[in-house]
PDB file of N, CA and C in Angstrom:
ATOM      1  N   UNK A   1      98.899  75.387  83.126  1.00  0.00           N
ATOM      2  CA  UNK A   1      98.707  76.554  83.966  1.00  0.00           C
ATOM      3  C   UNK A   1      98.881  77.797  83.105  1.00  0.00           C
ATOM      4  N   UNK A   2      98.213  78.759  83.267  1.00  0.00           N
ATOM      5  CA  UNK A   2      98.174  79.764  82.184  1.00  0.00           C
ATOM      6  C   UNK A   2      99.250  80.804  82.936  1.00  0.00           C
ATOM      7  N   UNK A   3      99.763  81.700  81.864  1.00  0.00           N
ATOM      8  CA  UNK A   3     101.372  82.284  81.925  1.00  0.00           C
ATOM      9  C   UNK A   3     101.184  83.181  82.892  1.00  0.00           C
ATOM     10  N   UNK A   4      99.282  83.593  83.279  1.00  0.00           N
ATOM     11  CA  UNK A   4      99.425  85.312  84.612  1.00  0.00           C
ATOM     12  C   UNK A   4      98.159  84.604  84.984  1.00  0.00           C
ATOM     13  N   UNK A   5      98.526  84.148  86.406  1.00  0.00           N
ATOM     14  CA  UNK A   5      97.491  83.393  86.928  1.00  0.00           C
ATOM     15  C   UNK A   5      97.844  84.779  88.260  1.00  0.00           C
ATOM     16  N   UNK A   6      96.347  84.274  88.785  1.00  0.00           N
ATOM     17  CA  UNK A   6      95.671  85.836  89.503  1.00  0.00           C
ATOM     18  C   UNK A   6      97.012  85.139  91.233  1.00  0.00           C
ATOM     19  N   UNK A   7      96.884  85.935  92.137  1.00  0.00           N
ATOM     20  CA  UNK A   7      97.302  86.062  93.035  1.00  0.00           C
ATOM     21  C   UNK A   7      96.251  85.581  94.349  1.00  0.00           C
ATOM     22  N   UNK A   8      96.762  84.020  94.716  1.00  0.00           N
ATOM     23  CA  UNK A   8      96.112  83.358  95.741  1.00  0.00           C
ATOM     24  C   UNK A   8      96.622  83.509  97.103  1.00  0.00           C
ATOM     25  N   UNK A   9      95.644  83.397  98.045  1.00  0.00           N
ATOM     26  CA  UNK A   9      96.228  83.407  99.534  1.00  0.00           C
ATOM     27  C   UNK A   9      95.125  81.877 100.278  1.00  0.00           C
ATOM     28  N   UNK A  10      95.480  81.198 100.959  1.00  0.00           N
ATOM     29  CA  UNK A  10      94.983  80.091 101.423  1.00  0.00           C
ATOM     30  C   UNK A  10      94.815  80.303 102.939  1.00  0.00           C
ATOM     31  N   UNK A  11      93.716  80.061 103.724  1.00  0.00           N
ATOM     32  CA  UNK A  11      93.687  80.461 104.760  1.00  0.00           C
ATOM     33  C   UNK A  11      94.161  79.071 105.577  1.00  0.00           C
ATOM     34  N   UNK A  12      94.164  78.991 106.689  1.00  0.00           N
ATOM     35  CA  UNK A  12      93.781  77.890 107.758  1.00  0.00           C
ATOM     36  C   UNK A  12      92.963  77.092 107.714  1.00  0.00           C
ATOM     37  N   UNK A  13      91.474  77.253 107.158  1.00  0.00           N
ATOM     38  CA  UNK A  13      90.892  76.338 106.990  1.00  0.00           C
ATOM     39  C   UNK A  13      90.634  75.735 105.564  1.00  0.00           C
ATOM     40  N   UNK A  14      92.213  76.218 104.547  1.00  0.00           N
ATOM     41  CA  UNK A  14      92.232  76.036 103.136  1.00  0.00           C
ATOM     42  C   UNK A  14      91.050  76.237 102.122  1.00  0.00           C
ATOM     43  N   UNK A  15      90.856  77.651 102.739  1.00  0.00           N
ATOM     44  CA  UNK A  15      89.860  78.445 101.261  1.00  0.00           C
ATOM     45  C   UNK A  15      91.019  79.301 100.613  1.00  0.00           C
ATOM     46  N   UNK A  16      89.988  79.339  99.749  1.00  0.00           N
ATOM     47  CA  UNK A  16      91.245  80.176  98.349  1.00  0.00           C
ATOM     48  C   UNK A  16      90.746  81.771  98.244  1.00  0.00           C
ATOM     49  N   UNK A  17      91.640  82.867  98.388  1.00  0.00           N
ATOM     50  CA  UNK A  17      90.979  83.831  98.483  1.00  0.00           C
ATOM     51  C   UNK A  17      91.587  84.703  97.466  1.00  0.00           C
ATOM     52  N   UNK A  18      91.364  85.486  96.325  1.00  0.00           N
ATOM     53  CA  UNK A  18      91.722  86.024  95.631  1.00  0.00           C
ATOM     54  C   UNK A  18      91.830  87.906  95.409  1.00  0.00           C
ATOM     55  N   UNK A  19      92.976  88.195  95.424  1.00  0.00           N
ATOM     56  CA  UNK A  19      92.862  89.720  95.688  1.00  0.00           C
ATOM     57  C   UNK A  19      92.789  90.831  94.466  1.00  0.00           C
ATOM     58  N   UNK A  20      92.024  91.671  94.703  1.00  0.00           N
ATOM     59  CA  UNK A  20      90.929  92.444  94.169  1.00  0.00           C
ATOM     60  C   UNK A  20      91.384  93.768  94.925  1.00  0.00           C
ATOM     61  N   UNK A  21      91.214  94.933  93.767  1.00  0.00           N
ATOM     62  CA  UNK A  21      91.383  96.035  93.517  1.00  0.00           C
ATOM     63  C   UNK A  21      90.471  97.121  93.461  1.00  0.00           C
ATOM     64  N   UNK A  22      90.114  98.352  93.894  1.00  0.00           N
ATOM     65  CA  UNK A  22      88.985  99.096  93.351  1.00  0.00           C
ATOM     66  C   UNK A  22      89.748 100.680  94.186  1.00  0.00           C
ATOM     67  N   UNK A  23      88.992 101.055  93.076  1.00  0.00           N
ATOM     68  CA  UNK A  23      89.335 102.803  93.340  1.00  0.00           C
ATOM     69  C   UNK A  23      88.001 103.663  93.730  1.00  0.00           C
ATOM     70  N   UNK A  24      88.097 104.664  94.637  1.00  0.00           N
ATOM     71  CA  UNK A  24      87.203 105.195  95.645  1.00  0.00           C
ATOM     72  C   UNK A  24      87.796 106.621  95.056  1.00  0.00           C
ATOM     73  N   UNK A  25      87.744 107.432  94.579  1.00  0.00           N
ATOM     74  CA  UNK A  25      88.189 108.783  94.476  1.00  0.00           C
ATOM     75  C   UNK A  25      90.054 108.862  94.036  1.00  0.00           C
ATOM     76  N   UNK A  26      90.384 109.176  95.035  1.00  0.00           N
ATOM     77  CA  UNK A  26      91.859 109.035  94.932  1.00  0.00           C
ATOM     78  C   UNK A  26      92.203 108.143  95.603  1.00  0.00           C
ATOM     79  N   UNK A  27      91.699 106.915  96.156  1.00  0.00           N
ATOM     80  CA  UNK A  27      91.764 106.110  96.912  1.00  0.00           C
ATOM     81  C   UNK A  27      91.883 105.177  95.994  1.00  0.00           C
ATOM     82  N   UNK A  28      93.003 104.217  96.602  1.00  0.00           N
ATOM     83  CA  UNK A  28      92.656 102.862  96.510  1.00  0.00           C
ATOM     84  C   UNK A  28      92.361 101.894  97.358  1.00  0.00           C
ATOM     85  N   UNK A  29      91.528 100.897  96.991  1.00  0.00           N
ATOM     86  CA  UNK A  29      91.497  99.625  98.151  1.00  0.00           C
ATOM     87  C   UNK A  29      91.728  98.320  97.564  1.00  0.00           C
ATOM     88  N   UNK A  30      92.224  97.650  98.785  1.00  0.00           N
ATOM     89  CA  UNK A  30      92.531  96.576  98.097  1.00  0.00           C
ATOM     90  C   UNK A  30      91.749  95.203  99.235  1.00  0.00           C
ATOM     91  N   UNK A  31      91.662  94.003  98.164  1.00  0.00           N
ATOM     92  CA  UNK A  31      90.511  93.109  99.346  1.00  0.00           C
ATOM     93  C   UNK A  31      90.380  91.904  98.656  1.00  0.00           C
ATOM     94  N   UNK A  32      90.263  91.022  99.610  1.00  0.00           N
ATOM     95  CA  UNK A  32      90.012  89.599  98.802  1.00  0.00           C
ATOM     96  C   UNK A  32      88.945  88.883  98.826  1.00  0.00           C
ATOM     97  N   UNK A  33      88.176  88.296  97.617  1.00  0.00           N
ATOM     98  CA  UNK A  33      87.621  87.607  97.780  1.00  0.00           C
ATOM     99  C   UNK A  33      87.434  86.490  97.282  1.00  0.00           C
ATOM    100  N   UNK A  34      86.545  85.685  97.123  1.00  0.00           N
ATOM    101  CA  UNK A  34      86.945  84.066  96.706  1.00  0.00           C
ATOM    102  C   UNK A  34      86.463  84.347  94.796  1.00  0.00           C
ATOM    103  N   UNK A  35      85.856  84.887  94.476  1.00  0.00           N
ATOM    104  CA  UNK A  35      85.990  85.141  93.167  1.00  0.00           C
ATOM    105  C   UNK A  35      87.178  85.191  92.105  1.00  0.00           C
ATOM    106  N   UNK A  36      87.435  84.149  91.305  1.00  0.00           N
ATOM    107  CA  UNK A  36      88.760  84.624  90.712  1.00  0.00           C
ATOM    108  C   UNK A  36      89.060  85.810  89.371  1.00  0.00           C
ATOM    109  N   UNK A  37      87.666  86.262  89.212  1.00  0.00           N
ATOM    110  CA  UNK A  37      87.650  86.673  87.959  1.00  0.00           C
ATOM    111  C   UNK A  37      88.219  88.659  88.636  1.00  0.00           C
ATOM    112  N   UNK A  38      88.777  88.858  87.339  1.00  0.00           N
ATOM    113  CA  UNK A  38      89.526  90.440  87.481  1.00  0.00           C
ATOM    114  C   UNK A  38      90.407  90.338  88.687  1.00  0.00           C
ATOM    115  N   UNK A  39      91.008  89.507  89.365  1.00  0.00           N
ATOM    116  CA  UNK A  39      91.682  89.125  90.532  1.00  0.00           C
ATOM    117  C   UNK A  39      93.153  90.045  90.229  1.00  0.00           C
ATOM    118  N   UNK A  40      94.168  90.374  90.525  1.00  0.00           N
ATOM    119  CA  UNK A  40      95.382  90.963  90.372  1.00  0.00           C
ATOM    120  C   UNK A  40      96.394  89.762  90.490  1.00  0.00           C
ATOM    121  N   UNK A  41      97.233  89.560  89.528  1.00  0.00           N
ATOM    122  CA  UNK A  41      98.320  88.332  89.202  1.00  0.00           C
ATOM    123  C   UNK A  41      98.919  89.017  90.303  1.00  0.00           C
ATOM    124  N   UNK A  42      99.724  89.877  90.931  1.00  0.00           N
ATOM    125  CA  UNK A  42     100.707  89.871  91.986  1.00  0.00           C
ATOM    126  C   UNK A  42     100.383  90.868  93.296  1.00  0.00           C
ATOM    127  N   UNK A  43     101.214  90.646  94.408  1.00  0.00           N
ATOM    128  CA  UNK A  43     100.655  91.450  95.329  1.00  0.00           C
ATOM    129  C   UNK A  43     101.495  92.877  95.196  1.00  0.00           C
ATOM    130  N   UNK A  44     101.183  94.081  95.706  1.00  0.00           N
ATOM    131  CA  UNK A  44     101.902  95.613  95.024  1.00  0.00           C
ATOM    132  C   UNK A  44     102.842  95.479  96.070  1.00  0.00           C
ATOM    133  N   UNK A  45     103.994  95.766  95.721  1.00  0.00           N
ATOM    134  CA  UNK A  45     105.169  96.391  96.231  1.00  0.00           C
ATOM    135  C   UNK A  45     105.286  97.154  97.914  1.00  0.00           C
ATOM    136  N   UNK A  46     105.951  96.344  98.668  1.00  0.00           N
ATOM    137  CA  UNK A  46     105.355  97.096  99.745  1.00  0.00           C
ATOM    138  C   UNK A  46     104.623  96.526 100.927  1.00  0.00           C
ATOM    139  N   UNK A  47     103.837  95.931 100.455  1.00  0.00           N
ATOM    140  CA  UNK A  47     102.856  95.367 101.263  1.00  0.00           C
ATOM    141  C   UNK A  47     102.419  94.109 101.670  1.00  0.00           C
ATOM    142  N   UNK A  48     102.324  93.309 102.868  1.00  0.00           N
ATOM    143  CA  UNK A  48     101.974  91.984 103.082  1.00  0.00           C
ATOM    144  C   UNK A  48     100.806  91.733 103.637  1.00  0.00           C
ATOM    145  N   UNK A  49     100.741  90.189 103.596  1.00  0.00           N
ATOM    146  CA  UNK A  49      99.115  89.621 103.834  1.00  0.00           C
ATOM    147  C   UNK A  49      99.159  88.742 105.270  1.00  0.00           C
ATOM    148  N   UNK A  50      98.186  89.252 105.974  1.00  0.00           N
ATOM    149  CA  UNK A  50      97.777  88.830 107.370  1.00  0.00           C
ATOM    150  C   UNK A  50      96.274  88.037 107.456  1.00  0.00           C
ATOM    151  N   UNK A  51      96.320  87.050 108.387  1.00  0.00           N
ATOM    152  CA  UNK A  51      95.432  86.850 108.194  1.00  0.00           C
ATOM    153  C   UNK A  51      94.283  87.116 109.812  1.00  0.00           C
ATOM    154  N   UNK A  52      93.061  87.380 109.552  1.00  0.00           N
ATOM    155  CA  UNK A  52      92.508  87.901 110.794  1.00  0.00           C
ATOM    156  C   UNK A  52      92.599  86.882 111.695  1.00  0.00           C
ATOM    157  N   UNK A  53      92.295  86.640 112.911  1.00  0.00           N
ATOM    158  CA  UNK A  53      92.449  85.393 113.719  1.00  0.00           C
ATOM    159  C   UNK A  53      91.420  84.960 113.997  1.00  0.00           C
ATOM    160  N   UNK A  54      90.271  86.123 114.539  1.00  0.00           N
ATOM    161  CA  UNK A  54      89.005  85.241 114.805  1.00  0.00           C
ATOM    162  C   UNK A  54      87.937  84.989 113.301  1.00  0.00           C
ATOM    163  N   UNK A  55      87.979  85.927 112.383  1.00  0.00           N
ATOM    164  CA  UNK A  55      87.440  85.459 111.272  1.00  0.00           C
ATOM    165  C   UNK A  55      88.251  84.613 110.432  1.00  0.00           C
ATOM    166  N   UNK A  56      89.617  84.227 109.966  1.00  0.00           N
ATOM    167  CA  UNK A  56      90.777  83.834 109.280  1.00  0.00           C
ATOM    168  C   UNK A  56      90.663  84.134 108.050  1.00  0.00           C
ATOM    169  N   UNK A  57      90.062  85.403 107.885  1.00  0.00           N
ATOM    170  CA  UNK A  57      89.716  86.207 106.428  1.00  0.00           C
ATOM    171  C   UNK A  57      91.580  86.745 106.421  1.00  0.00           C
ATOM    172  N   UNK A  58      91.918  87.231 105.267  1.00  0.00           N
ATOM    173  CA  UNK A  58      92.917  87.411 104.969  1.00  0.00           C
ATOM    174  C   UNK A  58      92.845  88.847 104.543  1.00  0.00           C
ATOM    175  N   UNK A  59      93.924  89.760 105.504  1.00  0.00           N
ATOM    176  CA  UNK A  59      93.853  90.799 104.844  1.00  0.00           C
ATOM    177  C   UNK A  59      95.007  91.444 104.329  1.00  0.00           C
ATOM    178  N   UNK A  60      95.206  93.069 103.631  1.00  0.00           N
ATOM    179  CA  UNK A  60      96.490  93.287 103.306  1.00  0.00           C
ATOM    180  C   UNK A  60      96.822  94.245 104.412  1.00  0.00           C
ATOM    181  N   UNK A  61      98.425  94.771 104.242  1.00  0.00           N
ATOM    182  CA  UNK A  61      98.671  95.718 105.135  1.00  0.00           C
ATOM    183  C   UNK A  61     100.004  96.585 104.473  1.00  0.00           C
ATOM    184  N   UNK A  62     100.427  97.456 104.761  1.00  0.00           N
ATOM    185  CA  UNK A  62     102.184  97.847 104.469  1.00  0.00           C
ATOM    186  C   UNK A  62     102.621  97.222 105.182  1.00  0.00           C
ATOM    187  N   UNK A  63     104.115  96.997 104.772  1.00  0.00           N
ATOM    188  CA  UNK A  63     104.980  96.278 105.588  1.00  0.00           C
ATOM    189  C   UNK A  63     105.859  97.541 106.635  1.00  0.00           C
ATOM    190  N   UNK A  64     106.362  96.700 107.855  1.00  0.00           N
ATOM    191  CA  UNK A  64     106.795  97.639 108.607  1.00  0.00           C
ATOM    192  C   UNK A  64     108.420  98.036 107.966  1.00  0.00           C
ATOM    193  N   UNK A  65     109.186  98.471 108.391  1.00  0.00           N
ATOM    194  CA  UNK A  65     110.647  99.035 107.948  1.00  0.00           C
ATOM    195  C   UNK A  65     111.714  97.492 108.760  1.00  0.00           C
ATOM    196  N   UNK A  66     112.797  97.262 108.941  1.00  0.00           N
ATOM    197  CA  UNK A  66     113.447  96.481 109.508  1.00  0.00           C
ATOM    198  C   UNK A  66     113.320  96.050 110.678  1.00  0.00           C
ATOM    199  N   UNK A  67     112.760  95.023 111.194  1.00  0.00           N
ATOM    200  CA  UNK A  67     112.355  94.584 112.648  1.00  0.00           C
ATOM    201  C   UNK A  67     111.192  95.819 112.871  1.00  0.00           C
ATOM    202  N   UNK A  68     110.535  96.372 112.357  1.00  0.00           N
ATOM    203  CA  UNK A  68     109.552  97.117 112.938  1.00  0.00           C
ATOM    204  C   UNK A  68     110.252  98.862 113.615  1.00  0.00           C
ATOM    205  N   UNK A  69     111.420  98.774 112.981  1.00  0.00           N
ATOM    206  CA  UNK A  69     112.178  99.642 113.950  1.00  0.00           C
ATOM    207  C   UNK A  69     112.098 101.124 113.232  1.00  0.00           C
ATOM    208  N   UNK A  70     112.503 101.143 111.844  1.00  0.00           N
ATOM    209  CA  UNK A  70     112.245 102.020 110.648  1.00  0.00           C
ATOM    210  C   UNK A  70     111.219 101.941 109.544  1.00  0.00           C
ATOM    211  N   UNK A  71     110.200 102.666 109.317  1.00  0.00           N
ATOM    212  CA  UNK A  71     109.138 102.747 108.748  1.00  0.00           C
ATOM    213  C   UNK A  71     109.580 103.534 107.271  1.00  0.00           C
ATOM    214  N   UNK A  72     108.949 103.221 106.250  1.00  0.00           N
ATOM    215  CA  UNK A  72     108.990 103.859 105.028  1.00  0.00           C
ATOM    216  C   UNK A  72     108.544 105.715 105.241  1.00  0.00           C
ATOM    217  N   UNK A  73     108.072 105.985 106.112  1.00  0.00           N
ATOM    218  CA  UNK A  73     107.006 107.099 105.760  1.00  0.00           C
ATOM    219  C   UNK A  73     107.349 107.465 107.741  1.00  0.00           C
ATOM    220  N   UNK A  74     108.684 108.179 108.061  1.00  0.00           N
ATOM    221  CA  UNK A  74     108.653 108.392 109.453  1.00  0.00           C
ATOM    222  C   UNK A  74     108.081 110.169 109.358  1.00  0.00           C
ATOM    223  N   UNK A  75     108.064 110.231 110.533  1.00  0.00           N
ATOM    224  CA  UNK A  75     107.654 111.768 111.082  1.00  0.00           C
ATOM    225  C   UNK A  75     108.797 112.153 112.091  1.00  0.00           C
ATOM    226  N   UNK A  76     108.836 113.459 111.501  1.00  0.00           N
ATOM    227  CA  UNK A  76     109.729 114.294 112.449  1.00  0.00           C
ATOM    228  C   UNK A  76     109.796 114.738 113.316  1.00  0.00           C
ATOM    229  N   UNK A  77     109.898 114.590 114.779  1.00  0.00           N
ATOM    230  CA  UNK A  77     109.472 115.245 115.695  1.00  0.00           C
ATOM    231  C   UNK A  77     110.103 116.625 116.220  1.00  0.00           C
ATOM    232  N   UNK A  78     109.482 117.602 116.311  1.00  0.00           N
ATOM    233  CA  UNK A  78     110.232 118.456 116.557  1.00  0.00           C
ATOM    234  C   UNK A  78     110.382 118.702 118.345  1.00  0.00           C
ATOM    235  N   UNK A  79     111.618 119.212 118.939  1.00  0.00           N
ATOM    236  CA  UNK A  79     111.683 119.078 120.581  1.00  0.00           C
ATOM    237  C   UNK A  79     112.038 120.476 120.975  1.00  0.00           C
ATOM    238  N   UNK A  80     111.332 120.218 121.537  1.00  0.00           N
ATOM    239  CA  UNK A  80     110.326 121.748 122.356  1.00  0.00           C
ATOM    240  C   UNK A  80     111.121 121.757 123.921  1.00  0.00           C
TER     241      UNK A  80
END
């Protein structure tokens, strides 16, 4: 097995899906597909993999804060 093998996700119906990187401006995106070549050895910091239900394509997402309760990135509300 070679020492930086790319970063796999296996669906439900055991396809192999490999995640992939690309930049849009200041954007990034991120996406998988069954191609292994230029694939990313790990998933970034932060973020987990879901998989869709009616397609069982696999996608990424941020993760929520503790039980969903506290978020990395809250807003302040101000009370009026």
């Amino acid at each position: 097995m070679p020492l930086f093998s790319p970063y796999v996700y296996v669906n439900k119906k055991k396809e192999k899906f490999y995640l992939h990187v690309r930049t849009r401006g200041n954007r990034v995106l991120y996406y998988f597909s069954k191609d292994p070549i230029d694939a990313l050895n790990n998933l970034p910091s932060g973020y987990e993999v879901f998989e869709n239900e009616k397609s069982n394509m696999p996608m990424i997402r941020k993760k929520k804060g503790l039980f969903g309760l506290f978020s990395p990135k809250t807003k302040k509300t101000e009370i009026q």
